[in-house]
PDB file of N, CA and C in Angstrom:
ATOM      1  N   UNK A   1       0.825  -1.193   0.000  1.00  0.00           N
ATOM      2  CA  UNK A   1       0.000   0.000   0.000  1.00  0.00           C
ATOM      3  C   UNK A   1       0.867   1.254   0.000  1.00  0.00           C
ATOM      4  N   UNK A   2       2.183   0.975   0.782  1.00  0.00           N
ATOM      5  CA  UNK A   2       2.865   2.591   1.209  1.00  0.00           C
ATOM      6  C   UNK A   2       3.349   2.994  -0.283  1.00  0.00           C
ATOM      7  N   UNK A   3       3.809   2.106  -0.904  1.00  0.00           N
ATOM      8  CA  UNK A   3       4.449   1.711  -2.654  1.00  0.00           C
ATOM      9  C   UNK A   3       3.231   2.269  -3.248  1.00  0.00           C
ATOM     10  N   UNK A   4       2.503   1.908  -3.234  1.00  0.00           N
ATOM     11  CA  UNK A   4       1.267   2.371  -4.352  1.00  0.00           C
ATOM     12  C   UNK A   4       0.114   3.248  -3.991  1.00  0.00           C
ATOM     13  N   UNK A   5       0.365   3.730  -3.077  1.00  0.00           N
ATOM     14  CA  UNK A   5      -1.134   4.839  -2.546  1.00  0.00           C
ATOM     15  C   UNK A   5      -0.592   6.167  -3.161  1.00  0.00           C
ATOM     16  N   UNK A   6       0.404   6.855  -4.419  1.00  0.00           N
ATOM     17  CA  UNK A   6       0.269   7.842  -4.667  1.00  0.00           C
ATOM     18  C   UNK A   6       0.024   7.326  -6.173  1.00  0.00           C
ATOM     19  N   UNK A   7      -0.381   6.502  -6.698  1.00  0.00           N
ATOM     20  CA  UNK A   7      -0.505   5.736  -7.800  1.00  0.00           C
ATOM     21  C   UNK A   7      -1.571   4.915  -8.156  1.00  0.00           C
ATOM     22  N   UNK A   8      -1.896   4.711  -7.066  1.00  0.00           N
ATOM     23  CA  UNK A   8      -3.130   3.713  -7.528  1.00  0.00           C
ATOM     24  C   UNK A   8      -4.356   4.204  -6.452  1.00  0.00           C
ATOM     25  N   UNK A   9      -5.255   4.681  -6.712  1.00  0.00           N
ATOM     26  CA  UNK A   9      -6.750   4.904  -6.225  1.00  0.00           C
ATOM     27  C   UNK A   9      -7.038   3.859  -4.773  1.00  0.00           C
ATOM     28  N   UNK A  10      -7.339   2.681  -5.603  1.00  0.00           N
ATOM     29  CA  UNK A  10      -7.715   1.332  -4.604  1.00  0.00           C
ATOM     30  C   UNK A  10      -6.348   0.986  -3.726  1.00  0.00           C
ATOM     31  N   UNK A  11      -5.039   1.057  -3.920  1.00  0.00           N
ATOM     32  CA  UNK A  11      -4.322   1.050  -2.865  1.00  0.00           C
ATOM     33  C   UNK A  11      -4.360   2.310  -2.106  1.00  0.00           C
ATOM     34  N   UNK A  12      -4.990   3.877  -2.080  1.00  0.00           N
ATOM     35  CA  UNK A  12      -4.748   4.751  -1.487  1.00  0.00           C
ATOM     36  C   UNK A  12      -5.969   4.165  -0.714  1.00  0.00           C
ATOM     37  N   UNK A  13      -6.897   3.961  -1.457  1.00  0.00           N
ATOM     38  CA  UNK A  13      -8.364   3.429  -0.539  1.00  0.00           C
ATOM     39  C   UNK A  13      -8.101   2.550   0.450  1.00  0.00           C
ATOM     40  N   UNK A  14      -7.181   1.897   0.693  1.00  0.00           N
ATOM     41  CA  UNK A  14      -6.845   0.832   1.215  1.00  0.00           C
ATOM     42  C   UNK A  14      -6.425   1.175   2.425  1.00  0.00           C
ATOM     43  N   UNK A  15      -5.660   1.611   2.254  1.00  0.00           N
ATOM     44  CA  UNK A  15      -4.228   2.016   3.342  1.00  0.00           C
ATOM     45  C   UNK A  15      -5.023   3.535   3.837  1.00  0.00           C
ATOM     46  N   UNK A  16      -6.319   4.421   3.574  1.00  0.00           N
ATOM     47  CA  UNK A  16      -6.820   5.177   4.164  1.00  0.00           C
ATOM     48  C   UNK A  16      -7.856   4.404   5.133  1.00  0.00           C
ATOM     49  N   UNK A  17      -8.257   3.715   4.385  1.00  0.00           N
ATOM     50  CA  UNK A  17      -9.133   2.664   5.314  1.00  0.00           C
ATOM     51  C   UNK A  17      -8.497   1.767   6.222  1.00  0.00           C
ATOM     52  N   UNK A  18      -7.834   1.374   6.066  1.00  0.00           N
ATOM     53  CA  UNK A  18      -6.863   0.242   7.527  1.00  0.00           C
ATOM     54  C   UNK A  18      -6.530   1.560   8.355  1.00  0.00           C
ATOM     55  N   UNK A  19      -5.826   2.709   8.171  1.00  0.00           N
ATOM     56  CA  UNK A  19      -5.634   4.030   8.753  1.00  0.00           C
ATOM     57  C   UNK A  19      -6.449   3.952  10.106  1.00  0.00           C
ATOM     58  N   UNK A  20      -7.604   4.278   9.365  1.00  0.00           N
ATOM     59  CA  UNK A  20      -8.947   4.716   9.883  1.00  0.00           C
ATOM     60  C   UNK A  20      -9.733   3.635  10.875  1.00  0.00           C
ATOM     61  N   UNK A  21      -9.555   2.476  10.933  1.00  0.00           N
ATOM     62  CA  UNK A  21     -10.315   1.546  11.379  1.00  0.00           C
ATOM     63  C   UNK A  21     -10.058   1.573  12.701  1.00  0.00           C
ATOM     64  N   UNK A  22      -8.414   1.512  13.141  1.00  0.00           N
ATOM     65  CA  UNK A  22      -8.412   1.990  14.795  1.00  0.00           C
ATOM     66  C   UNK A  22      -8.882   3.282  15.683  1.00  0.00           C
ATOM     67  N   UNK A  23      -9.547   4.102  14.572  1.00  0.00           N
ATOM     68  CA  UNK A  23      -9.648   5.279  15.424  1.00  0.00           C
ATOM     69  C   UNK A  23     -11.403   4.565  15.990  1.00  0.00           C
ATOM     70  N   UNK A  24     -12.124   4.326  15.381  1.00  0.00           N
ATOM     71  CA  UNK A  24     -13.636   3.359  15.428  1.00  0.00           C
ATOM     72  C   UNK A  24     -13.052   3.177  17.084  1.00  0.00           C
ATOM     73  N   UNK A  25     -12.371   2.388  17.609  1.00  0.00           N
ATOM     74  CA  UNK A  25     -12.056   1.964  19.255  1.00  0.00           C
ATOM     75  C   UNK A  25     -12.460   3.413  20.000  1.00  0.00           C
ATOM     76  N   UNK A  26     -12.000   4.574  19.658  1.00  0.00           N
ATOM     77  CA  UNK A  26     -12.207   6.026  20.285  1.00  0.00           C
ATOM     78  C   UNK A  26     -13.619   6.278  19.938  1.00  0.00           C
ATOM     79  N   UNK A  27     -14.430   5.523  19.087  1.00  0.00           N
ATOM     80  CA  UNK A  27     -16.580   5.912  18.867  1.00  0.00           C
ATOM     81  C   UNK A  27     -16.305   7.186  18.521  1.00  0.00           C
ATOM     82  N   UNK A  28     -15.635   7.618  17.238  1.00  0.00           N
ATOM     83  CA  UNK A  28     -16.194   8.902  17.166  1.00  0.00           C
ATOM     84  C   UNK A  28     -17.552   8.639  16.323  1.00  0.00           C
ATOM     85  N   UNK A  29     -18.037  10.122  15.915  1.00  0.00           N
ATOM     86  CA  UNK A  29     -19.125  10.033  15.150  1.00  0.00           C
ATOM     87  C   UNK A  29     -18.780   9.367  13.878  1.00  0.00           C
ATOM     88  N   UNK A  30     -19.575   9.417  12.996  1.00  0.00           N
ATOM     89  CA  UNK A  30     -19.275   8.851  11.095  1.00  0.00           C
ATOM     90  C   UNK A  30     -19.449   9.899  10.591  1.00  0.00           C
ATOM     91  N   UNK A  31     -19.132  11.061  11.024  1.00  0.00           N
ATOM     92  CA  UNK A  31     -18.961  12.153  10.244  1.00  0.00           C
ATOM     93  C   UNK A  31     -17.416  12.628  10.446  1.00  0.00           C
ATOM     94  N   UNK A  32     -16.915  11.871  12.090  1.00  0.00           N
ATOM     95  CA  UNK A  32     -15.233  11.981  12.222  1.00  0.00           C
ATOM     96  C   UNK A  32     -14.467  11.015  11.704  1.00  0.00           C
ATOM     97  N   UNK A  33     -15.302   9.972  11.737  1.00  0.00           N
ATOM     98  CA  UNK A  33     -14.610   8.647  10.901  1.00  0.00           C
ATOM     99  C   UNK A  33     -14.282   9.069   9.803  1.00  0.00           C
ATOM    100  N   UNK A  34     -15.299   9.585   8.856  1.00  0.00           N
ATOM    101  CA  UNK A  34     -15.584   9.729   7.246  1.00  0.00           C
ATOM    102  C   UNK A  34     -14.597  11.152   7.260  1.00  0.00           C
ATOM    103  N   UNK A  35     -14.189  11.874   7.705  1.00  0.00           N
ATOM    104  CA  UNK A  35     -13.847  12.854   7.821  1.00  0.00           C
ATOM    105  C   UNK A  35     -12.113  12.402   7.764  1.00  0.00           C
ATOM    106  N   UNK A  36     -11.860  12.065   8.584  1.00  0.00           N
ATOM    107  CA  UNK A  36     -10.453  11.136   8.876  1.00  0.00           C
ATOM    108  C   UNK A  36     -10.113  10.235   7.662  1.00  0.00           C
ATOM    109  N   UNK A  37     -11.142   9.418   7.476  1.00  0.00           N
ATOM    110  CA  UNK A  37     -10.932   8.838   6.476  1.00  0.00           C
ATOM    111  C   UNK A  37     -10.559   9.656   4.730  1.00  0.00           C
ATOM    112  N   UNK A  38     -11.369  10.344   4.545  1.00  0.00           N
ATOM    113  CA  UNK A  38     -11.256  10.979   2.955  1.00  0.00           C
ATOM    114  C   UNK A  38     -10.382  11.557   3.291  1.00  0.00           C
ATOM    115  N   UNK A  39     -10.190  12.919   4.195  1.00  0.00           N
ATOM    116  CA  UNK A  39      -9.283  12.957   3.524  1.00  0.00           C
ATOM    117  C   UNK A  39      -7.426  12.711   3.816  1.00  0.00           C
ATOM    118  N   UNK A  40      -7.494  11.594   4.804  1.00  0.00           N
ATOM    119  CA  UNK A  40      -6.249  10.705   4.476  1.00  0.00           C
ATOM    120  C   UNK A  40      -6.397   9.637   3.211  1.00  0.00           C
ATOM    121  N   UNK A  41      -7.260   9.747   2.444  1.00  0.00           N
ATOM    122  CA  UNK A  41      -7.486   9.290   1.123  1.00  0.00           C
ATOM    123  C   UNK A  41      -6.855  10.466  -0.009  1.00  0.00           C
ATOM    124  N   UNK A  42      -7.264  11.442   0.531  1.00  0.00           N
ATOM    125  CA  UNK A  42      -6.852  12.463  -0.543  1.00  0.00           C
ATOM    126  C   UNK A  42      -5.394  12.676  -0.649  1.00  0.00           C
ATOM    127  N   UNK A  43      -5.218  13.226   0.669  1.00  0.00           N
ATOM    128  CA  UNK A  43      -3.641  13.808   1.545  1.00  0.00           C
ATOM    129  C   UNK A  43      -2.739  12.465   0.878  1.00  0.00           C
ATOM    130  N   UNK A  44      -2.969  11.451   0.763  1.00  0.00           N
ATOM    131  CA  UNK A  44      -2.048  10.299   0.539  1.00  0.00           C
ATOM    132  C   UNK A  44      -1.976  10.662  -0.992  1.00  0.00           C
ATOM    133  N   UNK A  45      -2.932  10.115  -1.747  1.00  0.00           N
ATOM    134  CA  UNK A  45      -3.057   9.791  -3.129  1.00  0.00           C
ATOM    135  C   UNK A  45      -2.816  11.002  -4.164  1.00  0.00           C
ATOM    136  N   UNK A  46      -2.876  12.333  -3.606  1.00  0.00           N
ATOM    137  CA  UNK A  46      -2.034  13.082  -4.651  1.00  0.00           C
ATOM    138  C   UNK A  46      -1.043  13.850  -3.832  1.00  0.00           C
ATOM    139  N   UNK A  47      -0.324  13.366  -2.686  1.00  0.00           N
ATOM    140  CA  UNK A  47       0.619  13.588  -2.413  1.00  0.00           C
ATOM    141  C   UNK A  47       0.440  14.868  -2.187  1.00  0.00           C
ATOM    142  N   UNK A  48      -0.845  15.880  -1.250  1.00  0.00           N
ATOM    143  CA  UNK A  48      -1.224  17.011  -1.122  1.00  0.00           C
ATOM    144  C   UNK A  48       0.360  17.834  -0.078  1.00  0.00           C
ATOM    145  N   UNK A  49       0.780  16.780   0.817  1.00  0.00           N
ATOM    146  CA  UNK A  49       1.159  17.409   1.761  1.00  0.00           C
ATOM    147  C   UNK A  49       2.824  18.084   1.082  1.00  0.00           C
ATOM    148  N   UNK A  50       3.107  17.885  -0.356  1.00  0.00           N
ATOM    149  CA  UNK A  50       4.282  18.395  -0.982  1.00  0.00           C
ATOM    150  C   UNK A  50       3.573  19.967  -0.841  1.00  0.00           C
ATOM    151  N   UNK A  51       2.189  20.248  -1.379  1.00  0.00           N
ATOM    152  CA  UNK A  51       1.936  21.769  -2.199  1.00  0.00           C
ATOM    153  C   UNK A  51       1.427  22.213  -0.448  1.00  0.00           C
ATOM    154  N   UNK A  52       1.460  21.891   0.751  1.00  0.00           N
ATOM    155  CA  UNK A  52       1.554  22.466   1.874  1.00  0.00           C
ATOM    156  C   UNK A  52       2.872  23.073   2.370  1.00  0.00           C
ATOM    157  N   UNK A  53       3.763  22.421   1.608  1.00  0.00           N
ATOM    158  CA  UNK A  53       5.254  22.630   2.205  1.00  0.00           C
ATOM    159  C   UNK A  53       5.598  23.726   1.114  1.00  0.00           C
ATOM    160  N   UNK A  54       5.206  23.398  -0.400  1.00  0.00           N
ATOM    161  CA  UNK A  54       5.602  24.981  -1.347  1.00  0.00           C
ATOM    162  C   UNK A  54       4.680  26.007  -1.013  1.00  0.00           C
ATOM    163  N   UNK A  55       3.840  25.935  -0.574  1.00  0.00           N
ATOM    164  CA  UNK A  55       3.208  27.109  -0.149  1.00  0.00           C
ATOM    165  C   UNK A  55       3.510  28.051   1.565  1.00  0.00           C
ATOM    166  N   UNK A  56       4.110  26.941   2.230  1.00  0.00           N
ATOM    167  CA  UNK A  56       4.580  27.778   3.573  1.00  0.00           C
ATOM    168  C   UNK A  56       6.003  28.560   3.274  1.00  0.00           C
ATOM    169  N   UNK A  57       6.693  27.639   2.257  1.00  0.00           N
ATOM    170  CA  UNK A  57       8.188  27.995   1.931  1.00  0.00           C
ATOM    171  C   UNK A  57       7.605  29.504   1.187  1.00  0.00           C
ATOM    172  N   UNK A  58       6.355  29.915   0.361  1.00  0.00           N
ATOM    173  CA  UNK A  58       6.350  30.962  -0.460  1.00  0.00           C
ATOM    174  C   UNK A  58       6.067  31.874   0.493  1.00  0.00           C
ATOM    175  N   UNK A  59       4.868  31.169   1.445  1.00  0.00           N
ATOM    176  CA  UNK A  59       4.720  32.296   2.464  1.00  0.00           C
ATOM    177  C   UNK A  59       4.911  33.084   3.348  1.00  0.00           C
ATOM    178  N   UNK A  60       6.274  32.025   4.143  1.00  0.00           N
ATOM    179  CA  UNK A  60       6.764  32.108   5.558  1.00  0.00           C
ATOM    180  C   UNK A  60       8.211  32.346   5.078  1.00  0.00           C
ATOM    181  N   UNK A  61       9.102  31.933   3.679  1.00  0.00           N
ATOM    182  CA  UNK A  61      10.228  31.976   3.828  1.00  0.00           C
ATOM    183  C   UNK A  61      10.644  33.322   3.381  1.00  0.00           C
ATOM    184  N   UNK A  62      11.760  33.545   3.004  1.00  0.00           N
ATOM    185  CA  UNK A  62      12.452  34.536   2.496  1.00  0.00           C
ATOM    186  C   UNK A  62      12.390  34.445   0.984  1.00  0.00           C
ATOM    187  N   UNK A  63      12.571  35.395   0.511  1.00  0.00           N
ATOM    188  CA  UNK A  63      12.581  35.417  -1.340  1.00  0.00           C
ATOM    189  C   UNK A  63      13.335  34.600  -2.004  1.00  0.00           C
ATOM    190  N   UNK A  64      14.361  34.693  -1.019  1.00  0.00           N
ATOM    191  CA  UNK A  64      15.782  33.163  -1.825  1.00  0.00           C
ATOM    192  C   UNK A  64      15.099  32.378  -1.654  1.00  0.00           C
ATOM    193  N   UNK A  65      14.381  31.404  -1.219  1.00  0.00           N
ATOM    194  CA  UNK A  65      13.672  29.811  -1.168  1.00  0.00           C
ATOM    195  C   UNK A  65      11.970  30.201  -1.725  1.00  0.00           C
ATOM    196  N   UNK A  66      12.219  31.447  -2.507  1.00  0.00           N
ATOM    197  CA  UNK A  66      10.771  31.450  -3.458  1.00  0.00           C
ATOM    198  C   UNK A  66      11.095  30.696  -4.801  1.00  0.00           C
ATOM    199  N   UNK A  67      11.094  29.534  -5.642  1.00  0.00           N
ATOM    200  CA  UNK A  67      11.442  28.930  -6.746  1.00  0.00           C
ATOM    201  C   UNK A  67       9.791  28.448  -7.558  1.00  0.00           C
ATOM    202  N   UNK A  68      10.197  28.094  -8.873  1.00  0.00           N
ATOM    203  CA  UNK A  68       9.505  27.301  -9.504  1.00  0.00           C
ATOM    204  C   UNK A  68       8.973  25.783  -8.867  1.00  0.00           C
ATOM    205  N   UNK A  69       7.690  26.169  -8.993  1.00  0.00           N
ATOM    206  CA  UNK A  69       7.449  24.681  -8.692  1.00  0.00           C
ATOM    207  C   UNK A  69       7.709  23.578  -9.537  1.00  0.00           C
ATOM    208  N   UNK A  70       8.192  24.193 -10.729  1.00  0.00           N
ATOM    209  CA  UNK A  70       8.528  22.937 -11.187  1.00  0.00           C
ATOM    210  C   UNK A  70      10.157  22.537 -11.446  1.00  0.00           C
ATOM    211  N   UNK A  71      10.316  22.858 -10.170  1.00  0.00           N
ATOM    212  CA  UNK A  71      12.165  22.611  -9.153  1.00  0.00           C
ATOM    213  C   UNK A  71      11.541  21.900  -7.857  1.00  0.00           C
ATOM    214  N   UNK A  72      10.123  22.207  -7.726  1.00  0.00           N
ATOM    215  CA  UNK A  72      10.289  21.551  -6.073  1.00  0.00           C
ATOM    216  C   UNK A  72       8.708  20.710  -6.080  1.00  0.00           C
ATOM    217  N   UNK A  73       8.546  20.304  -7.000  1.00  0.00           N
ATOM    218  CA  UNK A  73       7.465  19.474  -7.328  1.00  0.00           C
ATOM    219  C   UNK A  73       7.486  18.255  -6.677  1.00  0.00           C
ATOM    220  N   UNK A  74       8.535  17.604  -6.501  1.00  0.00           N
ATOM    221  CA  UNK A  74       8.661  15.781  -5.786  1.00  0.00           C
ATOM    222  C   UNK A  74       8.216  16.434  -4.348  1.00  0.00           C
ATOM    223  N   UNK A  75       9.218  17.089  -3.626  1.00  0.00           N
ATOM    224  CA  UNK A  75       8.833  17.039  -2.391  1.00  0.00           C
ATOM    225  C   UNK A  75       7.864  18.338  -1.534  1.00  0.00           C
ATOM    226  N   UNK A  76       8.257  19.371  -2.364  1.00  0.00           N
ATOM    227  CA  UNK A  76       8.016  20.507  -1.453  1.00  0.00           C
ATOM    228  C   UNK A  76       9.074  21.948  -1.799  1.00  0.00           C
ATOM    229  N   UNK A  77       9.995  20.780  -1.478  1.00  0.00           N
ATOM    230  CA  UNK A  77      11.147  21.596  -1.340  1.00  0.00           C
ATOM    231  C   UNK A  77      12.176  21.802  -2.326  1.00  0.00           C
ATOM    232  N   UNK A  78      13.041  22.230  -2.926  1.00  0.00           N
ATOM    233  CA  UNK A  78      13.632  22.553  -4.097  1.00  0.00           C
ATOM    234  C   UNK A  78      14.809  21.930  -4.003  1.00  0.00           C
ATOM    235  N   UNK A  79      15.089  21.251  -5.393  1.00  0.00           N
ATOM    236  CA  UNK A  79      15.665  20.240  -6.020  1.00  0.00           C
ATOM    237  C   UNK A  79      16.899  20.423  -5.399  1.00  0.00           C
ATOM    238  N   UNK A  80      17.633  21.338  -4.974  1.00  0.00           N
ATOM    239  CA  UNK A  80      18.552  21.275  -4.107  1.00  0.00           C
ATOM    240  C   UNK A  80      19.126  21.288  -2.819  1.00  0.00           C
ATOM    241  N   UNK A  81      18.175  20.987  -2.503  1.00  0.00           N
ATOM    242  CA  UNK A  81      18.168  20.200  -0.710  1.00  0.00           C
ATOM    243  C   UNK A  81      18.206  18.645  -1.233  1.00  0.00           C
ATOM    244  N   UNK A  82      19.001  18.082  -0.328  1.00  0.00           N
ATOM    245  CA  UNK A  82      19.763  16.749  -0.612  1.00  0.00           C
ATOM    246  C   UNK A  82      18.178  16.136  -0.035  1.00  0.00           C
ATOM    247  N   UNK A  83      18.112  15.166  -1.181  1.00  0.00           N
ATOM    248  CA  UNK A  83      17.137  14.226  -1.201  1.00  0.00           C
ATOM    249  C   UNK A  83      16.502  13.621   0.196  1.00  0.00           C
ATOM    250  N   UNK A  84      17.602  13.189   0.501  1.00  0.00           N
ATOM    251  CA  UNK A  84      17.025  12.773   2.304  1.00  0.00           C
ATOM    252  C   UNK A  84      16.240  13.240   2.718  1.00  0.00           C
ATOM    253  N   UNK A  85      17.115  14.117   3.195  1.00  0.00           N
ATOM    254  CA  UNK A  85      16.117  15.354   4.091  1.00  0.00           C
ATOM    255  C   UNK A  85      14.771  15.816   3.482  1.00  0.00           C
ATOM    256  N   UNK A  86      14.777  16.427   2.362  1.00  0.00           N
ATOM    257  CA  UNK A  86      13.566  16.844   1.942  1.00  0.00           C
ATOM    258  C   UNK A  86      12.391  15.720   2.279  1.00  0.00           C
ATOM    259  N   UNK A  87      12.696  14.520   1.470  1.00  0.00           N
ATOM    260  CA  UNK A  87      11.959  13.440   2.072  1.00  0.00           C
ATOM    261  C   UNK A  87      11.340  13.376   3.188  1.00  0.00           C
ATOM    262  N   UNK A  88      12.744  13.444   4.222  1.00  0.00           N
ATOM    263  CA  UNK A  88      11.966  13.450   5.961  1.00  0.00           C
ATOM    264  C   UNK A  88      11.178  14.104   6.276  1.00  0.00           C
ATOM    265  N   UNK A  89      11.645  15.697   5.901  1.00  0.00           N
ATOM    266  CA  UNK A  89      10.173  16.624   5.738  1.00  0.00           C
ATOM    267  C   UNK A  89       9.612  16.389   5.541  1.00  0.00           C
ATOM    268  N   UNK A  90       8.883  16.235   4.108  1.00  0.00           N
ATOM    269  CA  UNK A  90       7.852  15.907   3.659  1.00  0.00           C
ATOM    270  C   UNK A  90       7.160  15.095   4.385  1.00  0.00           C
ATOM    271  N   UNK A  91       7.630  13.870   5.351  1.00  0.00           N
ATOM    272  CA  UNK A  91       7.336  12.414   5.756  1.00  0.00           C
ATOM    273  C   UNK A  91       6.473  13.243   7.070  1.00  0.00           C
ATOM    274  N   UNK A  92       7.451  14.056   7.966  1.00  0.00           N
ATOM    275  CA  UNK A  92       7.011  15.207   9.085  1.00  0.00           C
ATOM    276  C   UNK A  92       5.992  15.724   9.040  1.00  0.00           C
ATOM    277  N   UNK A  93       6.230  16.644   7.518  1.00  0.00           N
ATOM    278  CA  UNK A  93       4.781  17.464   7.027  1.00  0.00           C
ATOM    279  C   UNK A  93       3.506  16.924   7.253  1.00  0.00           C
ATOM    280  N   UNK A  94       3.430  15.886   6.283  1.00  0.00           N
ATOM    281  CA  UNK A  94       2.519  14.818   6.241  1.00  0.00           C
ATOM    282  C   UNK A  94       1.644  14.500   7.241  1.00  0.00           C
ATOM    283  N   UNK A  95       2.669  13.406   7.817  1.00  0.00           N
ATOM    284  CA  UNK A  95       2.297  12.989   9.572  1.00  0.00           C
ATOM    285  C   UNK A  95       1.517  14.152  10.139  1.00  0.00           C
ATOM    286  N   UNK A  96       1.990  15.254  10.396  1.00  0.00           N
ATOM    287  CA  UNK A  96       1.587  16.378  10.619  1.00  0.00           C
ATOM    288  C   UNK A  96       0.433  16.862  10.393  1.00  0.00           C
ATOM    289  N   UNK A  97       0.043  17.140   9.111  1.00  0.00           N
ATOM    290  CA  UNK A  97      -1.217  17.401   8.799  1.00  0.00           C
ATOM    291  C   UNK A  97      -2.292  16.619   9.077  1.00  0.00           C
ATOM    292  N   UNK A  98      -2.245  15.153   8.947  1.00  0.00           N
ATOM    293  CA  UNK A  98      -2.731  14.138   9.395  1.00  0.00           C
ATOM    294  C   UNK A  98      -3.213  14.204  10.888  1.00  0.00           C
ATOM    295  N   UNK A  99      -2.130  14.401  11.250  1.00  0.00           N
ATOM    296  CA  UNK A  99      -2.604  14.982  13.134  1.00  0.00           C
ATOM    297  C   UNK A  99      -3.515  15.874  13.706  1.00  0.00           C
ATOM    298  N   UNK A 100      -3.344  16.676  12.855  1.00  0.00           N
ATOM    299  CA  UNK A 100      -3.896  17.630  13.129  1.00  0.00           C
ATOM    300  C   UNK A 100      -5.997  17.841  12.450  1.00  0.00           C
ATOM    301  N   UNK A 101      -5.596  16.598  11.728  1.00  0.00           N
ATOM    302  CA  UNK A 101      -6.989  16.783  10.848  1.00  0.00           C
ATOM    303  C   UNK A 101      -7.703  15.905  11.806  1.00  0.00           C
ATOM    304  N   UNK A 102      -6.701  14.719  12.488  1.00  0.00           N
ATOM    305  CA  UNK A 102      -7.632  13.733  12.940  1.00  0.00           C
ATOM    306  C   UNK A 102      -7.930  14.396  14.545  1.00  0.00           C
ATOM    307  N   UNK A 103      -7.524  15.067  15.287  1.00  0.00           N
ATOM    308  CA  UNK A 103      -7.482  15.930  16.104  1.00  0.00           C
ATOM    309  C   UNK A 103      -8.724  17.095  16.457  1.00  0.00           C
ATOM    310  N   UNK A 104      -9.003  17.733  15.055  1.00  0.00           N
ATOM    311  CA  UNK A 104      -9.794  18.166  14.770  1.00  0.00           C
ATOM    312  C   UNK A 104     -11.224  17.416  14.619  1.00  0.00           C
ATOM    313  N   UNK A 105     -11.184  16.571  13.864  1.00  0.00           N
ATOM    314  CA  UNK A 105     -12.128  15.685  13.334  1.00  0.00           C
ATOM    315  C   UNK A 105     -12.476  14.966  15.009  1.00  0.00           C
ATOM    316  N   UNK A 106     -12.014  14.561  15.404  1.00  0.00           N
ATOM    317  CA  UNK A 106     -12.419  13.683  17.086  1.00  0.00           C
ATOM    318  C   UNK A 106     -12.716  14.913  18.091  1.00  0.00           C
ATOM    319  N   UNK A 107     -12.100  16.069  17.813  1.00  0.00           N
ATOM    320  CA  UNK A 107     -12.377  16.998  18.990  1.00  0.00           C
ATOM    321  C   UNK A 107     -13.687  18.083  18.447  1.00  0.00           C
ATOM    322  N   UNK A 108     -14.027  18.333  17.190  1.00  0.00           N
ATOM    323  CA  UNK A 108     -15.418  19.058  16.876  1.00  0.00           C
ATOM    324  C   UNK A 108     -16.331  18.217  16.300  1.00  0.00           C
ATOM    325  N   UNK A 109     -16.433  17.247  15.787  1.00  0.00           N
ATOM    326  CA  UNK A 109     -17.108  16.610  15.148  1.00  0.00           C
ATOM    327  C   UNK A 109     -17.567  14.841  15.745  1.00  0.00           C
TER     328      UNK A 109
END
């Protein structure tokens, strides 16, 4: 699933749904379930949490780390930050947003 959820639909469906199934133990509503669920369906499958990271870098950084997105399209971050790292970010970012949605989603809904 981790291999194919930015590629394939039914593996993102997959791996959003196994995600999602332990939070069910916490009874939220099915509007926090469904909520949790899509969109760690979405966030996975087009790889949303890269255009969270080019958009804080446009917003929050300095003019030197303002680039083309199409230099910082894989991760976020621009083609010259050593691969690793950007990665980990991204991996951070991610996680991150995720947290914060499911957080949301169990604490208003």
């Amino acid at each position: 699933m981790a291999l194919n959820k930015t590629k394939c639909s039914k593996a993102a469906a997959a791996h959003a749904l196994t995600y999602s199934l332990p939070f069910l133990i916490l009874d939220p509503s099915a509007v926090a379930f469904a909520v949790i669920c899509i969109t760690h369906f979405f966030i996975d499958r087009f790889r949303l949490a890269r255009y969270v990271v080019y958009a804080k870098n446009l917003i929050l950084g300095p003019k030197k780390y303002w680039h083309k997105w199409e230099d910082c399209k894989e991760t976020g971050y621009h083609k010259d930050v050593p691969q690793w790292l950007s990665l980990w970010l991204l991996v951070a970012s991610d996680n991150t947003i995720h947290l914060l949605i499911n957080w949301a989603a169990l604490s208003y809904l």
